[in-house]
Protein backbone atom coordinates (compact mmCIF):
# COMPACT_ATOMS: atom_id res chain seq x y z
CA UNK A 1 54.05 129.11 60.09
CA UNK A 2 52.55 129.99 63.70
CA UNK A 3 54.22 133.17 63.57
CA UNK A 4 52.45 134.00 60.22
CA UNK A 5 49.02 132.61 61.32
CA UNK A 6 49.33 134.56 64.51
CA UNK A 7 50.29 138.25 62.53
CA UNK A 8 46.92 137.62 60.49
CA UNK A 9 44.96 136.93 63.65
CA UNK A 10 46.61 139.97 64.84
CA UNK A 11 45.95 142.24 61.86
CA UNK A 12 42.39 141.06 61.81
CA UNK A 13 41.98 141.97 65.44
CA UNK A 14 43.05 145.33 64.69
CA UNK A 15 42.03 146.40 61.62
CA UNK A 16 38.86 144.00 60.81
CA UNK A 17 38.71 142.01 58.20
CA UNK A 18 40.19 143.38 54.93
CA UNK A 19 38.26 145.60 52.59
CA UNK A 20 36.42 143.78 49.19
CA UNK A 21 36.07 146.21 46.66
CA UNK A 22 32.22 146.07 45.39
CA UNK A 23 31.10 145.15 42.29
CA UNK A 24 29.77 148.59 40.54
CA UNK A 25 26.46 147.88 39.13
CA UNK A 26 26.03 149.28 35.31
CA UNK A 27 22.92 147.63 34.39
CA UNK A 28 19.26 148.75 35.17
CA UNK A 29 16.05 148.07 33.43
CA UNK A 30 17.75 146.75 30.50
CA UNK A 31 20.43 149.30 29.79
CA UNK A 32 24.15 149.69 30.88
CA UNK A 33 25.86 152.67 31.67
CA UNK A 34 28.65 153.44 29.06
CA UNK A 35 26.51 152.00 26.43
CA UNK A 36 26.15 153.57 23.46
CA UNK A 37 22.16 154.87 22.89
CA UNK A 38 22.30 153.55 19.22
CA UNK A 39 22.16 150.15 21.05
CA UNK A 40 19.08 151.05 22.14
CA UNK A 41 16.72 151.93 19.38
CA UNK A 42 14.00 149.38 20.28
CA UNK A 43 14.06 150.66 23.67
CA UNK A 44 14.69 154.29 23.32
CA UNK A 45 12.18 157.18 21.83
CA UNK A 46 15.33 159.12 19.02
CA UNK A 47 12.62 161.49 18.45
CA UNK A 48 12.37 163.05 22.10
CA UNK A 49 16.33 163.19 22.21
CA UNK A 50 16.88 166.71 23.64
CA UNK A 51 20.05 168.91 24.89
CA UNK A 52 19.55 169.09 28.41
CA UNK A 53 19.13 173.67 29.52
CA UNK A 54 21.57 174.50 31.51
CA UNK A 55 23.55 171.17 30.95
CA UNK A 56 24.34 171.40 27.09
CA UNK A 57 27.04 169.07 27.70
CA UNK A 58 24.26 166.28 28.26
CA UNK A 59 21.54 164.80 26.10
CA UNK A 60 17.98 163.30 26.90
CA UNK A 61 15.60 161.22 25.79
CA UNK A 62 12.74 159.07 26.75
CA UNK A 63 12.61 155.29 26.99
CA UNK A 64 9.89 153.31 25.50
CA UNK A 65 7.12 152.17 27.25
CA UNK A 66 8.69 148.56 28.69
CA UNK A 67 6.86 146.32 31.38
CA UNK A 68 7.38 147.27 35.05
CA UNK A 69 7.92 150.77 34.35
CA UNK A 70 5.53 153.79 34.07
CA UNK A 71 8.42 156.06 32.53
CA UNK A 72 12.55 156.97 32.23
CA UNK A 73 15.11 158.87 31.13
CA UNK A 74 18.30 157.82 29.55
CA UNK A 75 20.93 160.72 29.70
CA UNK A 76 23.98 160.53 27.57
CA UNK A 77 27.45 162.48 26.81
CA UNK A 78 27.39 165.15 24.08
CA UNK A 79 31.42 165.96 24.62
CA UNK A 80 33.41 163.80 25.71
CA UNK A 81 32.32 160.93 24.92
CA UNK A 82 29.44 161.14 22.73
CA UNK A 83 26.34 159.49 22.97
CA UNK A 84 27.46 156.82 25.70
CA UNK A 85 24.82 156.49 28.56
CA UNK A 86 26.05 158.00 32.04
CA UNK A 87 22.46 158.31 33.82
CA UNK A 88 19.50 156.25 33.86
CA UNK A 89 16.27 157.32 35.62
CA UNK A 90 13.60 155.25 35.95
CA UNK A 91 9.49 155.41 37.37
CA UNK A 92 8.30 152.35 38.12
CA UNK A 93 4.66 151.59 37.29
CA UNK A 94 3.61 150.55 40.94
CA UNK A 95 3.76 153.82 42.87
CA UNK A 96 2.94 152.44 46.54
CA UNK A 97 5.21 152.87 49.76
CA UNK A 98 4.59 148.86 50.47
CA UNK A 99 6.34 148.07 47.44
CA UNK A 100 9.19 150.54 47.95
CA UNK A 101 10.20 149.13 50.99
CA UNK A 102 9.81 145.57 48.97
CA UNK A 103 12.69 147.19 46.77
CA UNK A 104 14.26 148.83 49.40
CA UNK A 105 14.96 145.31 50.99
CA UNK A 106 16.00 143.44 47.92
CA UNK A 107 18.41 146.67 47.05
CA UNK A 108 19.93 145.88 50.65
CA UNK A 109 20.47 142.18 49.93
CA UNK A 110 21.68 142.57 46.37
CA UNK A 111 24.11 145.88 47.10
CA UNK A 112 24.88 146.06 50.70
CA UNK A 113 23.55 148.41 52.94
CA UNK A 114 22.97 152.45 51.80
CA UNK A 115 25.55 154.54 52.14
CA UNK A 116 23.51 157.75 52.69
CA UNK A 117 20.04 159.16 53.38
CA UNK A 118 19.14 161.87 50.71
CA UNK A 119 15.40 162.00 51.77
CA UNK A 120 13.63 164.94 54.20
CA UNK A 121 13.28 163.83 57.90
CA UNK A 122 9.79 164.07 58.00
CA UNK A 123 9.74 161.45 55.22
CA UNK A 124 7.68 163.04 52.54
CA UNK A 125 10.17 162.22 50.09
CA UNK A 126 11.96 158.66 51.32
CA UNK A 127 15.40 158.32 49.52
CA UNK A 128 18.50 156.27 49.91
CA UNK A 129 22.10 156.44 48.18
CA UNK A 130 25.09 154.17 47.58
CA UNK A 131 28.11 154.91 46.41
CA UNK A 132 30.27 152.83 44.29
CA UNK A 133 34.00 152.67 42.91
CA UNK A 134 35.87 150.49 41.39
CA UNK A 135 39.88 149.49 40.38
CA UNK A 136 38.89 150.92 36.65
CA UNK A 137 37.92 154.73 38.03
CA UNK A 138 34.28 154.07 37.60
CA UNK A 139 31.95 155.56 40.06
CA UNK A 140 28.39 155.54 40.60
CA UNK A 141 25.77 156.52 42.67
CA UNK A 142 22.20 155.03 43.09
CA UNK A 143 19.65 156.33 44.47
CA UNK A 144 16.02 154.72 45.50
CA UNK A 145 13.40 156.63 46.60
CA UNK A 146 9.54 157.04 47.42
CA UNK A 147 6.96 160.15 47.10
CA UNK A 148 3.83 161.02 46.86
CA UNK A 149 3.47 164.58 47.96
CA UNK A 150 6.92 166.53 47.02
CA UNK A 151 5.42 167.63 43.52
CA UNK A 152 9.39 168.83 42.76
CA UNK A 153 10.21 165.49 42.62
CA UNK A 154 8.68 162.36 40.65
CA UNK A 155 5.59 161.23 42.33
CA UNK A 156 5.65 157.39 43.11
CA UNK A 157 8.69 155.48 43.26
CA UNK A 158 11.98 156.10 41.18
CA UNK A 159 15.73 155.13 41.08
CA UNK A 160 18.55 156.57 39.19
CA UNK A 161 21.71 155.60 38.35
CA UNK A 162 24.46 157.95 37.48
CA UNK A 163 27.85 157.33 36.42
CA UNK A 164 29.55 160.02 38.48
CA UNK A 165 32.94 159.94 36.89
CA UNK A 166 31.91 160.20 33.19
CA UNK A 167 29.29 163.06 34.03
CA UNK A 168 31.95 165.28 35.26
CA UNK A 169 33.91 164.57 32.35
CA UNK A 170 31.09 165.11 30.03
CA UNK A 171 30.89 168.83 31.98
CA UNK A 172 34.92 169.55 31.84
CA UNK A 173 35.24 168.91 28.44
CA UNK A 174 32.23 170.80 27.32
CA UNK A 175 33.80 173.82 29.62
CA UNK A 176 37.02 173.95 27.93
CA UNK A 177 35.83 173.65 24.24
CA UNK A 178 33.10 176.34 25.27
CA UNK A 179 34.94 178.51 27.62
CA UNK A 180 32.54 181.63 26.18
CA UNK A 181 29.63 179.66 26.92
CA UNK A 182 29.81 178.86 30.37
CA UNK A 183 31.15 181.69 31.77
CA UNK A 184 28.46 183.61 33.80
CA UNK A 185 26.72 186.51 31.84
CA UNK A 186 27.52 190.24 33.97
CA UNK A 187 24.18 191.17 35.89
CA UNK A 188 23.15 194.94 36.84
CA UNK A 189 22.13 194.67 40.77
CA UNK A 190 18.98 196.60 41.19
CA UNK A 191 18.56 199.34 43.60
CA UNK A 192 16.03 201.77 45.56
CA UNK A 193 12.62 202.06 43.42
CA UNK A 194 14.24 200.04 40.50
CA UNK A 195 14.60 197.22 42.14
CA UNK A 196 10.73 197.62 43.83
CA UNK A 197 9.44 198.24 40.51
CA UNK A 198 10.80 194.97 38.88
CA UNK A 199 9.82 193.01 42.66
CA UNK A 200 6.47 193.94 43.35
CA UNK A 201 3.47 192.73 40.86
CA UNK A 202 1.14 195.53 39.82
C-alpha cells in the first residue's frame, strides 16, 4: 500500500496533477448548439433565414429581439446535417468596456482561464478565445470581445460560439456533393496598360 501511495506522489511530482477534461459549453442566450432551429421559432426571425455568400454550405438568420441583447445570429448546417445550430453570435445591449471586463471575469470563473488572445495589441478591438473538446469529438471555440472603433467588426461587446467540428463538416460535405461549385473559377492576370486601365479610376 506504501509502495502504491508513494508511485502517485511520485507521478504527481512529475507530471502534475492529472488532466480533467472540461465540460464543453453548448448553451448561450437560450440556444444550444446542435439544436435544431425549428426549436426555436419564438426566438428566431424564419423570415431573415439566408444562405450565407461564399459559405453556401451555411444558413443565417436573425434572433428575436430577447432581453440583454441588442442583436444575434444563429448559423446552422445546410449539408450535412441540416438545419442544426453550429454558431451562435450574439451583441449584447450594454456596449461599455466596464461591463466587458464584468463578463470577462465571470467567463474566467465559470470556464477557466482563455486559451488565446485574438484581439490587436493596441487594444482597439479586445478579444479572448477558449478552446474546448470533449470524449464525444465535439469542439468549440468561444470568443468574447470588446470594440468601439474597429468598424469591421461589431461595435460594442459580442461573443460567439462556434461548434468547430460540425462547421467543417457542414463545409466537406457541401464540397463533395458540389465539387463544380467550389472549385475556383480560371482568372486572366492583367498586364501592361490593361491592367492600368482596369486599376486606375478615371
Amino acid at each position: 500500500m506504501k509502495k502504491i501511495y508513494f508511485l502517485i506522489c511520485l507521478l504527481f511530482l512529475c507530471f502534475g496533477p492529472l488532466p480533467v477534461l472540461a465540460k464543453v459549453p453548448m448553451n448561450l442566450g437560450g440556444f444550444t448548439l446542435g439544436k435544431d432551429i425549428n426549436d426555436y421559432k419564438d426566438r428566431l426571425d424564419f423570415k431573415t433565414c439566408r444562405e450565407i455568400r461564399y459559405q453556401e454550405y451555411l444558413g443565417e438568420g436573425v434572433m428575436k429581439p430577447i432581453s440583454g441583447f441588442k442583436s444575434g445570429l444563429i448559423t446552422f448546417g445546410r449539408c450535412d446535417r441540416i438545419n442544426k445550430i453550429v454558431r451562435i453570435k450574439l451583441k449584447f445591449l450594454n456596449p461599455t468596456k466596464k461591463f466587458y471586463l464584468v463578463l470577462l471575469k465571470k467567463y474566467k470563473q465559470a470556464l477557466g482561464p482563455p486559451d488565446e488572445y485574438k484581439g490587436d495589441p493596441f487594444q482597439t478591438l479586445i478579444a479572448w478565445k477558449w478552446s474546448f473538446n470533449d470524449k464525444n469529438g465535439h469542439r468549440v471555440s468561444l470568443i468574447l470581445q470588446h470594440n468601439l472603433a474597429d468598424t469591421n467588426e461589431k461595435i460594442g461587446n459580442a461573443v460567439k460560439l462556434t461548434l468547430t467540428n460540425q462547421l467543417e463538416k457542414e463545409k466537406a460535405c457541401y464540397i463533395e456533393k458540389y465539387p463544380h461549385k467550389t472549385k475556383p473559377t480560371p482568372i486572366k492576370e492583367l498586364k501592361g496598360k490593361d491592367m492600368w486601365d482596369m486599376y486606375i479610376p478615371y
